[in-house]
Protein backbone atom coordinates (compact mmCIF):
# COMPACT_ATOMS: atom_id res chain seq x y z
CA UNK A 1 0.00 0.00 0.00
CA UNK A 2 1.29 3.20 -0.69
CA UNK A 3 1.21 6.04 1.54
CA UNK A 4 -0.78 9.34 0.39
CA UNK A 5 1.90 12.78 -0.27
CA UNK A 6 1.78 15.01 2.40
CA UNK A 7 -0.24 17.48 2.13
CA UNK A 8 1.35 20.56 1.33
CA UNK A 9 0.58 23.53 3.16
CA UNK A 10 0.24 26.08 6.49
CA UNK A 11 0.18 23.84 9.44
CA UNK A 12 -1.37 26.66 11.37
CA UNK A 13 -3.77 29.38 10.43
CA UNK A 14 -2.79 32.29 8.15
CA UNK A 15 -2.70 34.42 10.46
CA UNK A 16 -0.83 32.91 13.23
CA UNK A 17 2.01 32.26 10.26
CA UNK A 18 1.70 36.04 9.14
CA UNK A 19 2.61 37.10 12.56
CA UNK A 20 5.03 34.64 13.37
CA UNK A 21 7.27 35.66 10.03
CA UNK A 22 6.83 39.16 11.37
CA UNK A 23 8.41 38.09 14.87
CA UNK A 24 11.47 36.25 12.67
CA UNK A 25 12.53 39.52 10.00
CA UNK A 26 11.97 42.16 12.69
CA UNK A 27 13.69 40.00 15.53
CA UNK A 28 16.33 39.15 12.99
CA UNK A 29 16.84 43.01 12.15
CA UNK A 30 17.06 43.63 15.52
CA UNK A 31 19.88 41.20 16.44
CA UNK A 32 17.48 39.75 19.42
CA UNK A 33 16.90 36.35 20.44
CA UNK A 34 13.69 34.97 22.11
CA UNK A 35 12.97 32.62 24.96
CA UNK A 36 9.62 31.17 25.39
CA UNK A 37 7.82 29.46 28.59
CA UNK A 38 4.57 28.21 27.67
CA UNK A 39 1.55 26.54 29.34
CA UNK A 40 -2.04 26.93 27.97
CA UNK A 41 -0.69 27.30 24.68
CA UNK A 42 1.34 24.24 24.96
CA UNK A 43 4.23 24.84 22.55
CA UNK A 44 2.25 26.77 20.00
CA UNK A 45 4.30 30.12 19.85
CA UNK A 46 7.45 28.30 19.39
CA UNK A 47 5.54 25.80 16.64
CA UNK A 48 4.55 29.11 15.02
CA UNK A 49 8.09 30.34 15.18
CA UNK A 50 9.44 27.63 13.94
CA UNK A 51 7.18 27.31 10.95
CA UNK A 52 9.37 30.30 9.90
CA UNK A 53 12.36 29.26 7.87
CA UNK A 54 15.69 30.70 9.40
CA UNK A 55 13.71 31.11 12.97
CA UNK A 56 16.72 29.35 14.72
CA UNK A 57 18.20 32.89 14.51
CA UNK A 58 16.17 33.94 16.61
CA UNK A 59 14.38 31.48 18.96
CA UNK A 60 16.94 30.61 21.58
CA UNK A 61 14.60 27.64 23.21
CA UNK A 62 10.99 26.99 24.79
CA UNK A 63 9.79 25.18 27.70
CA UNK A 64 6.05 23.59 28.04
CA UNK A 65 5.36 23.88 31.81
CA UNK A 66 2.26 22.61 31.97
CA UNK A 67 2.07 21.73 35.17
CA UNK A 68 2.85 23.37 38.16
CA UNK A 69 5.57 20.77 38.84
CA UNK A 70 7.20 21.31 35.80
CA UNK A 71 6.91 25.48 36.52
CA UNK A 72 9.07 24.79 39.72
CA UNK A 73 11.30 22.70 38.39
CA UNK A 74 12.08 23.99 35.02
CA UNK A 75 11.53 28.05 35.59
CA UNK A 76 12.30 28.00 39.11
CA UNK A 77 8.90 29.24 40.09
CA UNK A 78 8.41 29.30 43.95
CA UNK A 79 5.53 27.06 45.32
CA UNK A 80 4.85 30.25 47.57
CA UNK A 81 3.68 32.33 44.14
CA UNK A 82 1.56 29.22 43.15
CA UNK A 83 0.12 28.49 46.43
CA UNK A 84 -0.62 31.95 46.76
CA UNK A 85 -1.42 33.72 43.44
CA UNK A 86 -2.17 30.59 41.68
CA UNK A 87 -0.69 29.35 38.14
CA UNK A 88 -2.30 32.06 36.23
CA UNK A 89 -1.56 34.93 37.50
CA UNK A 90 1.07 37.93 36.94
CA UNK A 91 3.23 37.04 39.20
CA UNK A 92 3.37 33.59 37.92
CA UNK A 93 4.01 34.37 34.41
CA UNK A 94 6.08 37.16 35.43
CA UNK A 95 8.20 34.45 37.53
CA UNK A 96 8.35 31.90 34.41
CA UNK A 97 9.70 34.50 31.56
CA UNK A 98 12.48 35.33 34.00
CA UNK A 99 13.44 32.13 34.64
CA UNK A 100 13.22 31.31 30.99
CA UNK A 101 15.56 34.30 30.37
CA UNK A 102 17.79 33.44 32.85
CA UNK A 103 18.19 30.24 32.13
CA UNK A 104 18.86 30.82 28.15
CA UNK A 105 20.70 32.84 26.06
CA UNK A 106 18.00 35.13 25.39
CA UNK A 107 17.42 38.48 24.97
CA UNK A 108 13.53 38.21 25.56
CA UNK A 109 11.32 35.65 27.18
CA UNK A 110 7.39 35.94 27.11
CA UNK A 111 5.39 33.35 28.98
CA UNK A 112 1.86 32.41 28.83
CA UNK A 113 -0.20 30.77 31.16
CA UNK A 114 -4.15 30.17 31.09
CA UNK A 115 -7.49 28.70 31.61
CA UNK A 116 -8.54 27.55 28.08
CA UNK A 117 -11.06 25.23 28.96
CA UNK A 118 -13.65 24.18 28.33
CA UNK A 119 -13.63 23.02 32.27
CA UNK A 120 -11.20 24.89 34.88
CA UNK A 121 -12.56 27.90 35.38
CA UNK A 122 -13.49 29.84 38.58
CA UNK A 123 -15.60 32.93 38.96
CA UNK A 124 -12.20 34.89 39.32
CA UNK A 125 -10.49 33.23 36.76
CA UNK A 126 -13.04 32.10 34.35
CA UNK A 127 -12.43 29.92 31.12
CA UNK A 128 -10.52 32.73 28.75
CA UNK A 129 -8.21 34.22 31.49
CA UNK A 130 -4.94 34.55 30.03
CA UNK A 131 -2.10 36.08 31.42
CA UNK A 132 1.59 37.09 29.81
CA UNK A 133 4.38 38.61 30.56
CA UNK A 134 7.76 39.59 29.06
CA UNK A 135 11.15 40.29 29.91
CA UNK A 136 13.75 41.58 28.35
CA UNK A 137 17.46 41.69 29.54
CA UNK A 138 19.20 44.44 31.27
CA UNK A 139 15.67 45.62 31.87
CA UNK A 140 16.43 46.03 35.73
CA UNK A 141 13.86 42.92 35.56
CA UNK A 142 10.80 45.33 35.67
CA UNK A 143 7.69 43.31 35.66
CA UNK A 144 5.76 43.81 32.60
CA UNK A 145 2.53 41.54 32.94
CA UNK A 146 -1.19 41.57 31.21
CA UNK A 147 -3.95 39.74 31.84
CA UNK A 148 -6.49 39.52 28.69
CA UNK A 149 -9.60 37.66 28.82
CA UNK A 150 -10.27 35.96 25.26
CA UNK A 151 -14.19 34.70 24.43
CA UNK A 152 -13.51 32.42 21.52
CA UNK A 153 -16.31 29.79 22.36
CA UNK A 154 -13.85 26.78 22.04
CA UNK A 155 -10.51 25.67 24.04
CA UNK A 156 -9.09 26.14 20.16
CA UNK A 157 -9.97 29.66 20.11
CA UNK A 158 -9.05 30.90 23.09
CA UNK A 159 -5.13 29.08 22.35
CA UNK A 160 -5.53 30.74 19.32
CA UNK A 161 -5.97 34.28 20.31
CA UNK A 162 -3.44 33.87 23.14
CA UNK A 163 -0.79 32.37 20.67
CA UNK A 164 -1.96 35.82 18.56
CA UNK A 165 -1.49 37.99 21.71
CA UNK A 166 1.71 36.37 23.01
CA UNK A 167 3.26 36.19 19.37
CA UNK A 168 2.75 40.62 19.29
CA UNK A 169 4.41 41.15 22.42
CA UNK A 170 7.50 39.09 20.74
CA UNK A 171 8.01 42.27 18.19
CA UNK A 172 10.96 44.41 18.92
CA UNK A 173 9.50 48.00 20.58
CA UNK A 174 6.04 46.10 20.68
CA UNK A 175 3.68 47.69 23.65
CA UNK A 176 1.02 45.39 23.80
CA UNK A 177 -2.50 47.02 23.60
CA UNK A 178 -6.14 46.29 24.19
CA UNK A 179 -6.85 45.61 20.68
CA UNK A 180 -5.05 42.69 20.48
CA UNK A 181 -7.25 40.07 18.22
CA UNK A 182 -10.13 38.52 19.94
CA UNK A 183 -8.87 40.35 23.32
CA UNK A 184 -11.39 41.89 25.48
CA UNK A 185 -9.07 43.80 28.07
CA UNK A 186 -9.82 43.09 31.49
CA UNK A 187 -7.41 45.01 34.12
């Protein structure tokens, strides 16, 4: 039996790909390197990335910490932010892009970290609740944190638009803003 070609084409939306080759050439330009830590999105940002021909100029590395274990032990997260802000939250994310950046060669990390459902939610954190943060080095390690809350209707959408979101604050002089795609700001 003979096996069917692969198909040939985008492995992930338009879109996504459209913004990731924009991360690559301005990155590129700008001589930076990225470091990604990941949960909700589980790997998608640096899939995107690395969609990209010539992306391993610019993406350093990527960890999936997916669980709170692996947050600890991979990032260096303390328990005492878990226990006491919980996974997603600010300080969490703020905790795991720093200890992507310090533990790479990096010149920015950006971590994500989320509720994309469709079950996990709370009435403070409800299914949507994203958070992200970056970090850039020699920075002074200034927190730089956002919490978006994405209504996409589907655990694909909502990885989707935080993929979108985190992917934007990966462009060189990039302030992320409340018209992010899909992003209904919630401070």
């Amino acid at each position: 039996m003979t096996e069917a070609p692969m198909e040939q084409g985008a492995l992930l939306p338009d879109e996504i790909e459209a913004l990731a080759l924009r991360v690559v050439e301005e990155n590129r330009a700008a001589g930076r390197t990225i470091a990604l830590a990941e949960s909700c999105t589980g790997g998608l940002v640096a899939a995107a990335l690395t969609e990209i021909p010539g992306s391993s100029a610019v993406l350093d590395r990527g960890y999936v910490t997916y669980s709170n274990g692996a947050k600890m032990e991979c990032l260096g997260v303390s328990s005492e932010i878990i226990e006491t802000f919980g996974a997603v939250s600010i300080a969490c994310v703020w905790a795991m892009a720093k200890g992507a950046l310090d533990r790479s060669g990096a010149d920015v990390a950006v971590a994500i970290s989320g509720v994309a459902g469709p079950e996990g939610g709370t009435a403070l954190k409800p299914v949507g609740t994203v958070v992200f943060a970056k970090v850039e080095r020699g920075d002074g390690s200034k927190p730089d944190g956002e919490l978006r809350h994405f209504d996409g209707g589907s655990r694909a959408a909502i990885r989707r638009q935080a993929t979108l979101c985190a992917l934007e604050l990966l462009l060189p002089d990039q302030v992320a803003s409340d018209d992010a795609p899909g992003a209904d700001s919630n401070p």
